[in-house]
Protein backbone atom coordinates (compact mmCIF):
# COMPACT_ATOMS: atom_id res chain seq x y z
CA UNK A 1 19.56 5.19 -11.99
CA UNK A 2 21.15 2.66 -9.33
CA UNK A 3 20.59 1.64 -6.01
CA UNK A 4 18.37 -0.42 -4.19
CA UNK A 5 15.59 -2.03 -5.07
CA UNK A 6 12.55 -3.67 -3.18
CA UNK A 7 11.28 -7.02 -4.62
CA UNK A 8 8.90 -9.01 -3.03
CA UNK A 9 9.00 -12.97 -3.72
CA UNK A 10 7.12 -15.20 -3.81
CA UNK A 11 8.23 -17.79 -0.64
CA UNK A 12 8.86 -20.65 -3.35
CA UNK A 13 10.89 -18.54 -5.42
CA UNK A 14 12.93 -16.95 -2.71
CA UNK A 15 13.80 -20.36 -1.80
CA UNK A 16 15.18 -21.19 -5.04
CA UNK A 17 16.73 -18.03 -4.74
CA UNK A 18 18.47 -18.99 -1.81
CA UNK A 19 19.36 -21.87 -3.29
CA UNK A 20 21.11 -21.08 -5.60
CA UNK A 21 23.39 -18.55 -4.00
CA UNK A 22 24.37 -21.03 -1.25
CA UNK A 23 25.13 -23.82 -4.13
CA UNK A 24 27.23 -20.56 -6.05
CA UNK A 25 28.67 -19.73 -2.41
CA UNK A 26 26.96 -16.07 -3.28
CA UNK A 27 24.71 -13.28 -1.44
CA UNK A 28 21.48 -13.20 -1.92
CA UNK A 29 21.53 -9.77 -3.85
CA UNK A 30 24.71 -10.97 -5.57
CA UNK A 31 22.77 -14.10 -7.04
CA UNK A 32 19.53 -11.90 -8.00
CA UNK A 33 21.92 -9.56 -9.89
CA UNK A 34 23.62 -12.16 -11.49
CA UNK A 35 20.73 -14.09 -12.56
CA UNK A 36 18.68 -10.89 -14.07
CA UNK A 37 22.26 -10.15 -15.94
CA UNK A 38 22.90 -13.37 -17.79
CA UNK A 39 18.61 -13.64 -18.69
CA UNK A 40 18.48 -10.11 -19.80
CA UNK A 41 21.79 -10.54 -21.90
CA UNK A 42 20.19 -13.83 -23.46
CA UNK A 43 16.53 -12.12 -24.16
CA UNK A 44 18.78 -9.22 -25.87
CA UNK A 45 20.60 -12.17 -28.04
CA UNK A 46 17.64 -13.49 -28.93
CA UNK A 47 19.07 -17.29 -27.65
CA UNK A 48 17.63 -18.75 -25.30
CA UNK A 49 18.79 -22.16 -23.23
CA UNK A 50 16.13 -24.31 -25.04
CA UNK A 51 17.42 -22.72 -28.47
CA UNK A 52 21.18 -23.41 -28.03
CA UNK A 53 20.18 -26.99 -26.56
CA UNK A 54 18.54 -27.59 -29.86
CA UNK A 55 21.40 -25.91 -31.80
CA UNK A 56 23.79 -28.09 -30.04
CA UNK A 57 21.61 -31.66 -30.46
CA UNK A 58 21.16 -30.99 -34.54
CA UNK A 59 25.14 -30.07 -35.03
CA UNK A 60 26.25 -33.49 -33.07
CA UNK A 61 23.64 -35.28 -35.17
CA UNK A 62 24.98 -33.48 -37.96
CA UNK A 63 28.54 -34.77 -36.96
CA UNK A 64 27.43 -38.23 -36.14
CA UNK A 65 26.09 -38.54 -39.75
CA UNK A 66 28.97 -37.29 -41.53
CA UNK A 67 30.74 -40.11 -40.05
CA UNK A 68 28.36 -42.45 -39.55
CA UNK A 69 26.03 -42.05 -42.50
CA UNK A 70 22.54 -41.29 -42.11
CA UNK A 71 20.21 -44.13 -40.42
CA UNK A 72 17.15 -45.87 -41.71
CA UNK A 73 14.79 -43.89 -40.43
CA UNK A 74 11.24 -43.02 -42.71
CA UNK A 75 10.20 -39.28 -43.93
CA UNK A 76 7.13 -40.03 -41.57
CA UNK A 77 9.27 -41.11 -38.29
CA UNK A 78 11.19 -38.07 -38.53
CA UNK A 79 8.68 -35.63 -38.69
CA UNK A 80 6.90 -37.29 -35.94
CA UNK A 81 9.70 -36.86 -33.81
CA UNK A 82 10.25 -33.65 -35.17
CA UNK A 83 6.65 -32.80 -33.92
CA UNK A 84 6.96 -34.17 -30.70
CA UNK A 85 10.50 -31.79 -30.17
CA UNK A 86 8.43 -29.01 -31.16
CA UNK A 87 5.41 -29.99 -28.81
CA UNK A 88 8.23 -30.61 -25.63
CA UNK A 89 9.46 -26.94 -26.44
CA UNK A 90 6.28 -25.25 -26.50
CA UNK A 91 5.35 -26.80 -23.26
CA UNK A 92 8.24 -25.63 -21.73
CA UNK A 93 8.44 -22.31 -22.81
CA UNK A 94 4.34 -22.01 -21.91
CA UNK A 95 5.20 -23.66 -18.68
CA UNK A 96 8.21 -21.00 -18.26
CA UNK A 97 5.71 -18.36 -18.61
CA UNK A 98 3.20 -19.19 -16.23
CA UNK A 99 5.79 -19.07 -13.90
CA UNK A 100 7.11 -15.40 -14.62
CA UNK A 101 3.20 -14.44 -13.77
């Protein structure tokens, strides 16, 4: 089934809309379609942004302590900034859902 299809926006998020087509020098349609596209194909993938942040951030510390060698850091520091990763993601994803609503 294709053809058009009636949306209404919120103001705020048309704006950002907007936005971001003018930045990406695209229509307005063109920039919905593109934007649905890429966050359907990452739901489908099962990555999303936060995850391949967090994929990238462990494989360059990864790196860094192959050549470095590991730092002094306690079982107890590390988990507590393990914590607080895992608290910042939550709050982002719970924060990314009260905006879909």
């Amino acid at each position: 089934m294709s053809g058009p299809l009636s949306v209404p926006l919120p103001p705020s998020l048309r704006r950002r809309l907007e936005r971001y087509a003018k930045q990406h020098q695209l229509k307005l349609a063109t920039s919905v379609r593109t934007l649905v596209e890429q966050r359907l194909t990452e739901i489908e993938q099962g990555v999303s942004s936060d995850e391949e942040w967090q994929a990238r951030q462990v494989l360059e510390a990864l790196e860094r302590i192959d050549r470095e060698g590991p730092d002094d850091v306690s079982w107890e520091e590390m988990m507590a900034g393990l914590d607080a990763v895992i608290e910042r993601v939550n709050r982002r994803k719970a924060s990314a859902r009260a905006r879909r609503r």
